[in-house]
C-alpha atoms as a PDB file:
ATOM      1  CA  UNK A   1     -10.203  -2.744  -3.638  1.00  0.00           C
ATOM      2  CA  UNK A   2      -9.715  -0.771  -0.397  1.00  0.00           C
ATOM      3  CA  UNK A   3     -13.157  -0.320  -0.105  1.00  0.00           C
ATOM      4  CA  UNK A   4     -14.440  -3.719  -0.537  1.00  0.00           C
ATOM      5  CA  UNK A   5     -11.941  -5.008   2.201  1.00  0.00           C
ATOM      6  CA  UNK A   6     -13.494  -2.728   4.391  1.00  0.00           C
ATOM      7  CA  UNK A   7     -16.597  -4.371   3.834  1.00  0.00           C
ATOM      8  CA  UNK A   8     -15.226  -7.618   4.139  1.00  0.00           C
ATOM      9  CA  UNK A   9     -13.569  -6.790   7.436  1.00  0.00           C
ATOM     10  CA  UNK A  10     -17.002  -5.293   8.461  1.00  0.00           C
ATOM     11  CA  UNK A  11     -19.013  -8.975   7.919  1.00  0.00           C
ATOM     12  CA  UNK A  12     -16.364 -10.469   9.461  1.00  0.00           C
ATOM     13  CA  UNK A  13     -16.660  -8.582  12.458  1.00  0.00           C
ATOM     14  CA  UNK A  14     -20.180  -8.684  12.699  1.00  0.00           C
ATOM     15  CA  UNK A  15     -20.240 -12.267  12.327  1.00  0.00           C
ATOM     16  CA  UNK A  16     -17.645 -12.140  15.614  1.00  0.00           C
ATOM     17  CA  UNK A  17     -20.532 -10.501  16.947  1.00  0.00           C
ATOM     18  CA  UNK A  18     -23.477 -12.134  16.243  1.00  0.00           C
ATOM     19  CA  UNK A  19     -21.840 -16.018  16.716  1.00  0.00           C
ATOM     20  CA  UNK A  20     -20.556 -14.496  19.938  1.00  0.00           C
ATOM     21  CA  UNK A  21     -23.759 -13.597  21.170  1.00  0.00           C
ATOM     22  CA  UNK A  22     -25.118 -16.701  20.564  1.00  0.00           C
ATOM     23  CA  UNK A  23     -22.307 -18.601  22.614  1.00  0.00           C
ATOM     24  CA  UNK A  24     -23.584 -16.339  25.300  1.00  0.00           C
ATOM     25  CA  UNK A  25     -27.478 -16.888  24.883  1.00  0.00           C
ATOM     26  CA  UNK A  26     -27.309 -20.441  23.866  1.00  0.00           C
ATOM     27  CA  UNK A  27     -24.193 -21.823  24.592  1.00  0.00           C
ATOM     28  CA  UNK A  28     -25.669 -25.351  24.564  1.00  0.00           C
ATOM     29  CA  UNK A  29     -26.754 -25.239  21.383  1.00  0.00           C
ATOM     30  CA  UNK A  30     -23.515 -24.177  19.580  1.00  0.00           C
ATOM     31  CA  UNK A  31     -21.845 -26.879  21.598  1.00  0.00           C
ATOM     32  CA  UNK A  32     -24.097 -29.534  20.001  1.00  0.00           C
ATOM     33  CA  UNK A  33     -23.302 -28.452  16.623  1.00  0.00           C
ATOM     34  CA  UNK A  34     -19.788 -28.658  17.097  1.00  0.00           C
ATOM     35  CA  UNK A  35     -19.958 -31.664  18.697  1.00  0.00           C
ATOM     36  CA  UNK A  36     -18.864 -31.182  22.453  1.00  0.00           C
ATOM     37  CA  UNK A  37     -19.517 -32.417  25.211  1.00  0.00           C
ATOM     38  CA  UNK A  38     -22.446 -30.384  27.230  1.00  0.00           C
ATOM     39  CA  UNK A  39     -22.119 -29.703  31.010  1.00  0.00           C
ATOM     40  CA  UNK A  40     -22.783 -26.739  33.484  1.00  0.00           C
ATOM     41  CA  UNK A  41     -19.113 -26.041  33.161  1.00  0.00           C
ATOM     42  CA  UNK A  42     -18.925 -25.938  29.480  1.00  0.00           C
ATOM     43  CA  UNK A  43     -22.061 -23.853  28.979  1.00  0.00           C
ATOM     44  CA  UNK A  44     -20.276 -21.734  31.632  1.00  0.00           C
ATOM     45  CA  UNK A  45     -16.856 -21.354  29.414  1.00  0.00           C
ATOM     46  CA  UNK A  46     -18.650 -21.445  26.319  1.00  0.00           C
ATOM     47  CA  UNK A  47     -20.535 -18.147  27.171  1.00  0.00           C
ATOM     48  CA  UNK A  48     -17.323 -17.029  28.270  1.00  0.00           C
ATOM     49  CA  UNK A  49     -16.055 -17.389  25.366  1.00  0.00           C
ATOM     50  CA  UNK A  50     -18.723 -15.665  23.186  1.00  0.00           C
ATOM     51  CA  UNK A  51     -18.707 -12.428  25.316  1.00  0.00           C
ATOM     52  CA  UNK A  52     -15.116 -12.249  24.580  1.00  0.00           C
ATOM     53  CA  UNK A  53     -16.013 -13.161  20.775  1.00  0.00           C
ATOM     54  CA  UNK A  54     -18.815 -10.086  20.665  1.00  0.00           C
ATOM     55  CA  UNK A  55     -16.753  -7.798  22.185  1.00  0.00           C
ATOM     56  CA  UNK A  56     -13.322  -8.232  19.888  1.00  0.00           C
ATOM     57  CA  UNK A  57     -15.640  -8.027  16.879  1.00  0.00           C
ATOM     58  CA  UNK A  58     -17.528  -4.878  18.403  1.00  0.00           C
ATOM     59  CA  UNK A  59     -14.012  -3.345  18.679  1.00  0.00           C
ATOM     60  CA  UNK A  60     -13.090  -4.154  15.018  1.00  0.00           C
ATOM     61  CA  UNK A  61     -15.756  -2.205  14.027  1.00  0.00           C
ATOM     62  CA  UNK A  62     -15.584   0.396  16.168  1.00  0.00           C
ATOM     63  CA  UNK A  63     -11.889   0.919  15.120  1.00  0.00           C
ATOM     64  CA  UNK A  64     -12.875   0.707  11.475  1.00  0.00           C
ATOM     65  CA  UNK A  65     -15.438   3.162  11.655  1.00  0.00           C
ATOM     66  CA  UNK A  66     -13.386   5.616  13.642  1.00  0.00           C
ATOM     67  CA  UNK A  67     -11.892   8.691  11.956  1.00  0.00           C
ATOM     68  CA  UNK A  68      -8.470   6.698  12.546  1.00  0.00           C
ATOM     69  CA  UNK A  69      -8.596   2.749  12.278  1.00  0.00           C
ATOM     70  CA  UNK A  70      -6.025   1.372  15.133  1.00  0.00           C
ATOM     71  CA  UNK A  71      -3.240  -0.801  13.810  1.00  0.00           C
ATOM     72  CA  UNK A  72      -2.867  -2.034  17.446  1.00  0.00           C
ATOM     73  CA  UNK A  73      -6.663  -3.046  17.527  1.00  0.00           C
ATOM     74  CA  UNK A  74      -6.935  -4.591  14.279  1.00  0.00           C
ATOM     75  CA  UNK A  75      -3.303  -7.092  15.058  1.00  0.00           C
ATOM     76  CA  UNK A  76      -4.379  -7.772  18.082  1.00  0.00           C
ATOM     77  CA  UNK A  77      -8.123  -8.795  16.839  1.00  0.00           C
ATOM     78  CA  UNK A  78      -6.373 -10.740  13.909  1.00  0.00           C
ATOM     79  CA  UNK A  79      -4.541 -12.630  16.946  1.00  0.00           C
ATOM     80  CA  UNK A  80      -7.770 -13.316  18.506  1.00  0.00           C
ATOM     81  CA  UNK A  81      -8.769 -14.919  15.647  1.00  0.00           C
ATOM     82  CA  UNK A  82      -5.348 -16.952  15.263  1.00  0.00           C
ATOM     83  CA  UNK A  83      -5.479 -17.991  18.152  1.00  0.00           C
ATOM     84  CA  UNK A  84      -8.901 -19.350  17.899  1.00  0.00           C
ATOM     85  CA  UNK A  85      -7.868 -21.111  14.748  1.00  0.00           C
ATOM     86  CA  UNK A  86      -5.381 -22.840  16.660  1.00  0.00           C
ATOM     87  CA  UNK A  87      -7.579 -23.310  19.996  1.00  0.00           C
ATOM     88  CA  UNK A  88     -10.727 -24.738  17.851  1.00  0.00           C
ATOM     89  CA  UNK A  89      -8.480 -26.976  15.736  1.00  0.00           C
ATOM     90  CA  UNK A  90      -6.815 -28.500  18.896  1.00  0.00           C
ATOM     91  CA  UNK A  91     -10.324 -29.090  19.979  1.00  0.00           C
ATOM     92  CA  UNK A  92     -10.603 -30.830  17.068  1.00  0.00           C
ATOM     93  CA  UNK A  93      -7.836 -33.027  17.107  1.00  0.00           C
ATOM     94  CA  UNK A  94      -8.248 -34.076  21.078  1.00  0.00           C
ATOM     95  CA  UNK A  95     -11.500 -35.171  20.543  1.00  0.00           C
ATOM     96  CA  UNK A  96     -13.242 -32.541  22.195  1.00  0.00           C
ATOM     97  CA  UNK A  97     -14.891 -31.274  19.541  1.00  0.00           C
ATOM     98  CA  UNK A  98     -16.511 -33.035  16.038  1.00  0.00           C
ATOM     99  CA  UNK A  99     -14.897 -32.589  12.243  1.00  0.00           C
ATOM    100  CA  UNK A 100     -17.846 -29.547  11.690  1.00  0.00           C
ATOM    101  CA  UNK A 101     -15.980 -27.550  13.843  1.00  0.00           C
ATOM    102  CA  UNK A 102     -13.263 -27.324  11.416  1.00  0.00           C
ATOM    103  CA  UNK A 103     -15.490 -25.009   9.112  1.00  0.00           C
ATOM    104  CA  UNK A 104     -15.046 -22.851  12.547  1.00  0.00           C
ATOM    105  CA  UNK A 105     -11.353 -23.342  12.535  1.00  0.00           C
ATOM    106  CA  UNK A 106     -10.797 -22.237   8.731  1.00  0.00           C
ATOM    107  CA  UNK A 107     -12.839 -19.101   9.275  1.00  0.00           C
ATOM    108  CA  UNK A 108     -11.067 -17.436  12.080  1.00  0.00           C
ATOM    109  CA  UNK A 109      -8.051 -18.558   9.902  1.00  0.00           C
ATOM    110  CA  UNK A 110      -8.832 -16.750   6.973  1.00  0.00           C
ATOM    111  CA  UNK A 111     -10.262 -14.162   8.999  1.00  0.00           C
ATOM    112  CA  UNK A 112      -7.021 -13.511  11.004  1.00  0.00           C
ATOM    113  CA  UNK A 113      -4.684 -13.419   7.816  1.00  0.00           C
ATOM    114  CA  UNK A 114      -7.442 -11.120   6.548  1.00  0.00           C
ATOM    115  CA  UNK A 115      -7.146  -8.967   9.431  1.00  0.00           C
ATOM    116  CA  UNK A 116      -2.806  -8.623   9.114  1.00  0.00           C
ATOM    117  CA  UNK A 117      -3.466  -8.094   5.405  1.00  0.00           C
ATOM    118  CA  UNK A 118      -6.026  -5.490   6.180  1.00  0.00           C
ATOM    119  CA  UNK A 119      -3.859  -3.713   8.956  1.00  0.00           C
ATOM    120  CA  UNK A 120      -0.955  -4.206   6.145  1.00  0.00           C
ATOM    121  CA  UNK A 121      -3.003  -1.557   3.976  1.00  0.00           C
ATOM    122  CA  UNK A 122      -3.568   1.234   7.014  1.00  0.00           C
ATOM    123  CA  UNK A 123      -1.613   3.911   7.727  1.00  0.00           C
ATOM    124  CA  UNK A 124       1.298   4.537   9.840  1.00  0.00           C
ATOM    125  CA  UNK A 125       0.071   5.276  13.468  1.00  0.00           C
END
């Protein structure tokens, strides 16, 4: 069970990664499938926002791969994706984004209860 968690945790993260990266290369793009608005300034954020993205889900798997996964690193990447959940959702609900990005909403709230659970099973620091 532990195991496949891991693995879990592991997609999850890379996913952080990879959607991250392309907020960063192509923020215009993702902002057209979820339905924003697309100016200078929001490509601007947007990117923003995915190098911030990559670089919580490159530190979830650099603390699960290290000798001694950080409980610290692992709540405070489940509150990045909380937070998100809650960010994206608002989005929604304002108008500023369209219904798909819901789908965007739900996974970074499953991923964040994922992550507590997950930091639940670790060790004592």
């Amino acid at each position: 069970m532990k195991k496949n968690l891991t693995l879990i945790i592991i997609a999850i993260s890379v996913i952080t990664i990879i959607s991250g990266l392309a907020q960063v290369v192509m923020p215009a793009t993702v902002l057209k499938v979820i339905g924003a608005d697309i100016t200078d300034a929001t490509r601007h954020l947007f990117g923003i926002v995915g190098m911030f993205m990559a670089l919580f889900g490159g530190m979830m798997v650099h603390a699960v791969y290290s000798s001694h996964t950080s409980r610290v690193v692992v709540f405070w990447s489940a509150l990045q994706k909380l937070g998100a959940f809650v960010a994206v959702t608002l989005g929604v609900i304002n108008g500023l984004f369209s219904w798909m990005a819901l789908s965007v909403a739900i996974f970074d709230l499953f991923s964040g209860i994922l992550f507590l659970y997950y930091m639940k099973t670790l060790p004592s620091e």
